[in-house]
N, C-alpha and C. Protein backbone atom coordinates (compact mmCIF):
# COMPACT_ATOMS: atom_id res chain seq x y z
N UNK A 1 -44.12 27.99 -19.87
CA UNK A 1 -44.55 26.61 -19.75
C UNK A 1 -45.77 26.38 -20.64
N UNK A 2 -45.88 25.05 -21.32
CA UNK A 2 -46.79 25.10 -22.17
C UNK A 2 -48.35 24.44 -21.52
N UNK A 3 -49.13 24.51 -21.96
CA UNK A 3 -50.56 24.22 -21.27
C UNK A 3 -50.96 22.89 -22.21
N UNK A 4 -51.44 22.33 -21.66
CA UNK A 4 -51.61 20.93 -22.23
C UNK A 4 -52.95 21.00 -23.18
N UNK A 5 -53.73 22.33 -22.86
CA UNK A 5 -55.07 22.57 -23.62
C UNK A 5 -54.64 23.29 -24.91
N UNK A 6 -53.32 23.73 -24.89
CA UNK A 6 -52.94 24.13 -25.87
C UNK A 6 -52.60 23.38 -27.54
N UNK A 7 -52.28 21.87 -26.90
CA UNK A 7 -52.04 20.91 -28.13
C UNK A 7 -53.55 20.47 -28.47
N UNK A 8 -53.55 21.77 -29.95
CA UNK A 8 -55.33 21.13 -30.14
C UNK A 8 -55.38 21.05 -31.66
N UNK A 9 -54.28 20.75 -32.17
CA UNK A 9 -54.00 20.27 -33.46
C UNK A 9 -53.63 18.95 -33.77
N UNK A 10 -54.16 17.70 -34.46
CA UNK A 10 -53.89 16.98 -34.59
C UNK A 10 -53.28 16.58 -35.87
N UNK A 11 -52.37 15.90 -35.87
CA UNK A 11 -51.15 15.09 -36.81
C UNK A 11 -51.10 13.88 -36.75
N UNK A 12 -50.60 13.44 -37.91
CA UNK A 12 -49.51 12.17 -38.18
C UNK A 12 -49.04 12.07 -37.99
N UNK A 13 -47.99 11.04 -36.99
CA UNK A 13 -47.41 10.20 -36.95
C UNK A 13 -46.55 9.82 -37.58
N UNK A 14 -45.37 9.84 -38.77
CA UNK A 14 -44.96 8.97 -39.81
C UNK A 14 -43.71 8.45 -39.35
N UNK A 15 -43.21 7.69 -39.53
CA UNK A 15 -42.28 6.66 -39.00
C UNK A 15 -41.76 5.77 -40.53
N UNK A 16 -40.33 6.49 -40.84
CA UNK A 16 -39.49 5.75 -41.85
C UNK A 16 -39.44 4.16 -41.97
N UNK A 17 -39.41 3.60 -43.23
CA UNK A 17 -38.86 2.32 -42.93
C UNK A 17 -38.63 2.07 -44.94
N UNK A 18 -37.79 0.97 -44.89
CA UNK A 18 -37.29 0.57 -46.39
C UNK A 18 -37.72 -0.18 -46.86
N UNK A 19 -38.49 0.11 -47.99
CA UNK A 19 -39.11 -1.12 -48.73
C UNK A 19 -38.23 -1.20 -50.33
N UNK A 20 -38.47 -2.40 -50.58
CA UNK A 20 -37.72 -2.63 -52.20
C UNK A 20 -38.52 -1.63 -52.72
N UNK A 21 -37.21 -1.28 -53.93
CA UNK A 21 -37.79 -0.32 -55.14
C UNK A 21 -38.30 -1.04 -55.88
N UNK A 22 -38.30 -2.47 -56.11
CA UNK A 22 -38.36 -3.27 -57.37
C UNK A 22 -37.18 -3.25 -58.43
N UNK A 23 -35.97 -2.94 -57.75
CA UNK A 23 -35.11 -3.01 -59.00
C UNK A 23 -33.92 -3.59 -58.40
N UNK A 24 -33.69 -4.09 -57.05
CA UNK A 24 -32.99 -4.76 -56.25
C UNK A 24 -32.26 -3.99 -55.48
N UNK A 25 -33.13 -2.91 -54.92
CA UNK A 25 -32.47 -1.70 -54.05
C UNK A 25 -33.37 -1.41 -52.77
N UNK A 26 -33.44 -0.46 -52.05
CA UNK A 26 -34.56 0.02 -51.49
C UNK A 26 -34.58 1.12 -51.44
N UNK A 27 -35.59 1.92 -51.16
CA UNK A 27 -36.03 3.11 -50.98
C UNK A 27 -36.64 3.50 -49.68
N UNK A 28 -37.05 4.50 -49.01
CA UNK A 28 -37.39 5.49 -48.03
C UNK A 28 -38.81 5.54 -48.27
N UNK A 29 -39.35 4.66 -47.27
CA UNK A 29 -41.19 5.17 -47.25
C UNK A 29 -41.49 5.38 -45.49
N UNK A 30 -42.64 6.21 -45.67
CA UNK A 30 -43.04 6.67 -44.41
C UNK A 30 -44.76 6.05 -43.82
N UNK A 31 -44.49 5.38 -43.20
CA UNK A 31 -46.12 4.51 -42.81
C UNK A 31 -46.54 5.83 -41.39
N UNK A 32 -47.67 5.54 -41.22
CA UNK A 32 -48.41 6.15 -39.95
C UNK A 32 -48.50 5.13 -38.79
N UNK A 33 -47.84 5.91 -37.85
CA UNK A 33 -47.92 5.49 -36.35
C UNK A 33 -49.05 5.57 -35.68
N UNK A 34 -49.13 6.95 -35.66
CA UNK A 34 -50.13 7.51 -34.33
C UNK A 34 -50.38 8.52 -34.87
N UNK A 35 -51.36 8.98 -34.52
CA UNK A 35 -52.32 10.50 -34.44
C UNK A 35 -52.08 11.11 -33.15
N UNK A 36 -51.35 12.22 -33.30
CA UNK A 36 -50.88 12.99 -32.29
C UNK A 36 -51.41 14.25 -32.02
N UNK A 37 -51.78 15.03 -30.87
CA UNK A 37 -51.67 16.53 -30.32
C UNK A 37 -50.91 16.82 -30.29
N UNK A 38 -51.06 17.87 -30.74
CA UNK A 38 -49.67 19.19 -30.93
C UNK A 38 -50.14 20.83 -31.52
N UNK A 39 -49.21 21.44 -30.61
CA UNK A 39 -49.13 22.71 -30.60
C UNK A 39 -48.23 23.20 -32.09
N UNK A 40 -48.57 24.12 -33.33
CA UNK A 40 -47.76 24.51 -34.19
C UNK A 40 -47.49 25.65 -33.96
N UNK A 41 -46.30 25.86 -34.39
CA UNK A 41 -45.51 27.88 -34.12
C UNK A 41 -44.59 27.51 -34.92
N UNK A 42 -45.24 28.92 -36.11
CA UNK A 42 -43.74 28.91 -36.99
C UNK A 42 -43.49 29.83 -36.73
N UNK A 43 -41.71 29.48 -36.85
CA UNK A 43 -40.43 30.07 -36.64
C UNK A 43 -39.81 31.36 -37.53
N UNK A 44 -39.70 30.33 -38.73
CA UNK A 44 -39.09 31.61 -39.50
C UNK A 44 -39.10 30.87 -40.56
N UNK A 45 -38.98 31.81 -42.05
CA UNK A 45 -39.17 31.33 -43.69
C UNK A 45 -38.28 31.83 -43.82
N UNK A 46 -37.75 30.92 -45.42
CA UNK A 46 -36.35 31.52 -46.15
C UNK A 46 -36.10 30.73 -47.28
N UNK A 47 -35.48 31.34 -47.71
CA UNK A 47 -34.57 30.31 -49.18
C UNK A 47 -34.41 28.93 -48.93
N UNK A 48 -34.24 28.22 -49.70
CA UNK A 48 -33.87 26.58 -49.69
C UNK A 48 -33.56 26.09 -50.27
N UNK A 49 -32.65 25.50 -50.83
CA UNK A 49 -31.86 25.14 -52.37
C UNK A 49 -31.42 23.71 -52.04
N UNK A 50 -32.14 22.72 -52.49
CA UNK A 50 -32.19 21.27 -52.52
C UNK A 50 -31.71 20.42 -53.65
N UNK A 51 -30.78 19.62 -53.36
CA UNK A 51 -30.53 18.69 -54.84
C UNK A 51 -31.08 19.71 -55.74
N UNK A 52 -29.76 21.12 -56.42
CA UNK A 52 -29.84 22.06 -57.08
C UNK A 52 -31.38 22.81 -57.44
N UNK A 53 -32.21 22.41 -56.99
CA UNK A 53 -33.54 23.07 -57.03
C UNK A 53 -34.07 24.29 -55.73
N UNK A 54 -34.26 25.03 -56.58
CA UNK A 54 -34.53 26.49 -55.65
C UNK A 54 -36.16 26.42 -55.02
N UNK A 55 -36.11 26.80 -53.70
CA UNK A 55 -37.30 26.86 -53.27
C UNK A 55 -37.62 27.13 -52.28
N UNK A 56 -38.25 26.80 -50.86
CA UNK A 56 -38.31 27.83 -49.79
C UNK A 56 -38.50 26.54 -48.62
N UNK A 57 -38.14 26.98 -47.12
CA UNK A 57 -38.63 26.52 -46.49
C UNK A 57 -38.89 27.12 -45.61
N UNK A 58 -39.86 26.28 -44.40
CA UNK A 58 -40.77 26.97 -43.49
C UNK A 58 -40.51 26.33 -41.98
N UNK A 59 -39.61 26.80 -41.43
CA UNK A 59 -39.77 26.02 -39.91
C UNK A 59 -40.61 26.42 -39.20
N UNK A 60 -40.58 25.19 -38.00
CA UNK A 60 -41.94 25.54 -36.99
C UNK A 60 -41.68 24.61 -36.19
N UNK A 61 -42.03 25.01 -34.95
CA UNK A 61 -41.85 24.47 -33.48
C UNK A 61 -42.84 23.74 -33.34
N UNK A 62 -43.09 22.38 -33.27
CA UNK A 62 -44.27 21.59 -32.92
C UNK A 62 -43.60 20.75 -31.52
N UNK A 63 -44.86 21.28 -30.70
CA UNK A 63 -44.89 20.30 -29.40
C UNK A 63 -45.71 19.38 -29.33
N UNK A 64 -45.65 18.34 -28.91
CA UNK A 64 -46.24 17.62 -28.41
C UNK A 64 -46.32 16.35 -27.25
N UNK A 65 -47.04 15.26 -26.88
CA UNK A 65 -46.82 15.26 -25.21
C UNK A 65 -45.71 14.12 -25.66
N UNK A 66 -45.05 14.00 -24.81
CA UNK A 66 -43.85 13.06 -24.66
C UNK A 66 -43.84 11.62 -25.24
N UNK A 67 -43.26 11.16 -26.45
CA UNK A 67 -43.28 10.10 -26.81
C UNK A 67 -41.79 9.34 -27.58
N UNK A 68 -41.39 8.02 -26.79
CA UNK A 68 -40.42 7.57 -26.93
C UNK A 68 -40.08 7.63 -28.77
N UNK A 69 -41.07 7.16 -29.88
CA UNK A 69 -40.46 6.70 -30.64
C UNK A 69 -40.69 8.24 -31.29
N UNK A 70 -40.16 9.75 -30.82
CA UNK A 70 -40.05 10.86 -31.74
C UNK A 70 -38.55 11.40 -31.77
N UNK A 71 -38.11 11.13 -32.74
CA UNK A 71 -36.48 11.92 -32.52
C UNK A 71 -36.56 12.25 -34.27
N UNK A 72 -35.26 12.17 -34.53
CA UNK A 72 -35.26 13.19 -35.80
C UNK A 72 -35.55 12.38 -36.97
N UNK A 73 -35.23 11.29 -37.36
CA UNK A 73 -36.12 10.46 -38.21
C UNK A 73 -37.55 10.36 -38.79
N UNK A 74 -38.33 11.01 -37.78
CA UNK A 74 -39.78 10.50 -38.27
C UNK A 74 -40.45 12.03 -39.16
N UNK A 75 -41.90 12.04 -39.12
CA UNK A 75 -42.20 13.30 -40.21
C UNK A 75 -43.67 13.55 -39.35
N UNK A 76 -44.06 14.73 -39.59
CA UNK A 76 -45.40 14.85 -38.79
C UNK A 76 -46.78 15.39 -40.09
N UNK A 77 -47.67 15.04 -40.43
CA UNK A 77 -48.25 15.56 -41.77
C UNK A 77 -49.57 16.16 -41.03
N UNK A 78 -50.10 16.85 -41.38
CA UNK A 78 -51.44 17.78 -41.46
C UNK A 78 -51.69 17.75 -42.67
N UNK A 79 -52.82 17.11 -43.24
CA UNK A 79 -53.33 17.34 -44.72
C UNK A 79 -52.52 16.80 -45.46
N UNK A 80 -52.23 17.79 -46.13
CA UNK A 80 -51.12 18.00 -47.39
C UNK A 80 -49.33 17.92 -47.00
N UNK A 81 -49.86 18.91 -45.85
CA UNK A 81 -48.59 19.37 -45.42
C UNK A 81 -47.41 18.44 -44.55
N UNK A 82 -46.23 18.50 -44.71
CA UNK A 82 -45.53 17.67 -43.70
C UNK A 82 -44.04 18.09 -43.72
N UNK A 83 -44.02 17.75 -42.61
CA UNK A 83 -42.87 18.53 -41.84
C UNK A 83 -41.85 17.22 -40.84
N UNK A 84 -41.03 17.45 -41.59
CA UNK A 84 -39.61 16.80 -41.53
C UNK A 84 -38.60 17.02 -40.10
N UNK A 85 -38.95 15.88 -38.55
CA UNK A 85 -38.29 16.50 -37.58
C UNK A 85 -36.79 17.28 -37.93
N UNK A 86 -36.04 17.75 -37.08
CA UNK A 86 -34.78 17.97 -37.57
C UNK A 86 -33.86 17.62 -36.07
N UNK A 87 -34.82 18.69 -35.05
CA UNK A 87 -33.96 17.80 -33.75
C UNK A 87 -35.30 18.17 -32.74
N UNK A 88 -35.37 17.48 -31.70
CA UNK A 88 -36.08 17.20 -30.55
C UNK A 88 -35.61 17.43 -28.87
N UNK A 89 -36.16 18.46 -28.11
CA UNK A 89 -35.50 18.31 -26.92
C UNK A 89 -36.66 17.97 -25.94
N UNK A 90 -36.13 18.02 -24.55
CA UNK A 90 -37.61 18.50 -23.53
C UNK A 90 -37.53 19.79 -23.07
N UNK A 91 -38.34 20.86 -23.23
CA UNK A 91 -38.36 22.27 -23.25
C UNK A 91 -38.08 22.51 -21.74
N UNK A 92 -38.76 21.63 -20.60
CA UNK A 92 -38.46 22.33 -19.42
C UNK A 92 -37.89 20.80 -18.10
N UNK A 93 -37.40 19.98 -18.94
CA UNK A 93 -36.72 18.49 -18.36
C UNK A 93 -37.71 17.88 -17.75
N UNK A 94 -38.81 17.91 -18.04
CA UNK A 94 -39.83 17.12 -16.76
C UNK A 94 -40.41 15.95 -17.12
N UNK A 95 -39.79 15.70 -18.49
CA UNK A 95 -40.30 14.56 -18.96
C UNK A 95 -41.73 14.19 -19.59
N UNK A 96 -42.40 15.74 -19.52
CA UNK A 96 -44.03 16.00 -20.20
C UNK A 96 -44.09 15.85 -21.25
N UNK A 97 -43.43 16.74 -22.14
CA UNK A 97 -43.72 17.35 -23.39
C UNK A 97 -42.22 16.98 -24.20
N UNK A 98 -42.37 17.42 -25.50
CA UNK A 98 -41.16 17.15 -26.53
C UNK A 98 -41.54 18.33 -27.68
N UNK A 99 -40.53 19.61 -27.62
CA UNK A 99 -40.49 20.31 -28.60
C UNK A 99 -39.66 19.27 -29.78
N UNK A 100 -40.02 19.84 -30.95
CA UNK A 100 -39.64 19.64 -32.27
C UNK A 100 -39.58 20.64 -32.83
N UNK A 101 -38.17 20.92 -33.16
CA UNK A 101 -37.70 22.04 -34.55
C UNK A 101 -38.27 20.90 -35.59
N UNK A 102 -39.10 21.67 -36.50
CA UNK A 102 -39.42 20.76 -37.86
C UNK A 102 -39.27 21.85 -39.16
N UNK A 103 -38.74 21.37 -40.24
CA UNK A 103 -38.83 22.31 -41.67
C UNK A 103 -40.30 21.50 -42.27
N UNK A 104 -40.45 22.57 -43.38
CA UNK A 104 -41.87 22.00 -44.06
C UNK A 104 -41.26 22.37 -45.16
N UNK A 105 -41.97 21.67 -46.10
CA UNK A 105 -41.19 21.92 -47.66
C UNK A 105 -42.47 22.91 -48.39
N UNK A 106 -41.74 23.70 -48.91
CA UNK A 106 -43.08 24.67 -49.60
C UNK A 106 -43.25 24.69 -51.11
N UNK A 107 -42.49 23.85 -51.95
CA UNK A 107 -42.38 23.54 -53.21
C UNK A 107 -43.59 22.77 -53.27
């Protein structure tokens, strides 16, 4: 069970939405929600081969306390870094907390 003193890392928030490219299309941008607590644990590293480009990625388990608008859509950033949900459960059903499997891009 996780300890609530344990989420002592704070993050971004990012939350997708489409803005024009300027060329009569749209594109994929990510605005900030909220500043969140959360616990990081990475998982495991490996190869990653993206739209033919070679490179690596880094998963990691981020918890944090229970919030409606987190499912696999949104992105969580530290710094530089940011990490792409992939899926979301509740680790022990109680409606507290919300693990996140997240990849991080290491290119």
């Amino acid at each position: 069970m996780m300890r609530i003193g344990r989420l002592r890392t704070r993050l971004d928030l990012l939350t997708p939405e489409q803005v024009p490219d300027g060329a009569g299309g749209m594109r994929r941008s990510y605005t900030m929600k909220a500043t969140v607590w959360a616990s990081i644990r990475p998982v495991r590293a490996g190869p990653d081969t993206t739209q033919d480009r070679e490179g690596g990625s880094l998963t990691h388990r981020i918890t944090v306390r229970r919030r409606e608008d987190v499912d696999a859509t949104v992105r969580f950033r530290k710094g530089a870094r940011l990490f792409q949900v992939i899926a979301v459960h509740d680790p022990d059903e109680r409606g507290r907390l919300l693990e996140c499997l997240c990849r991080e891009a290491t290119r």
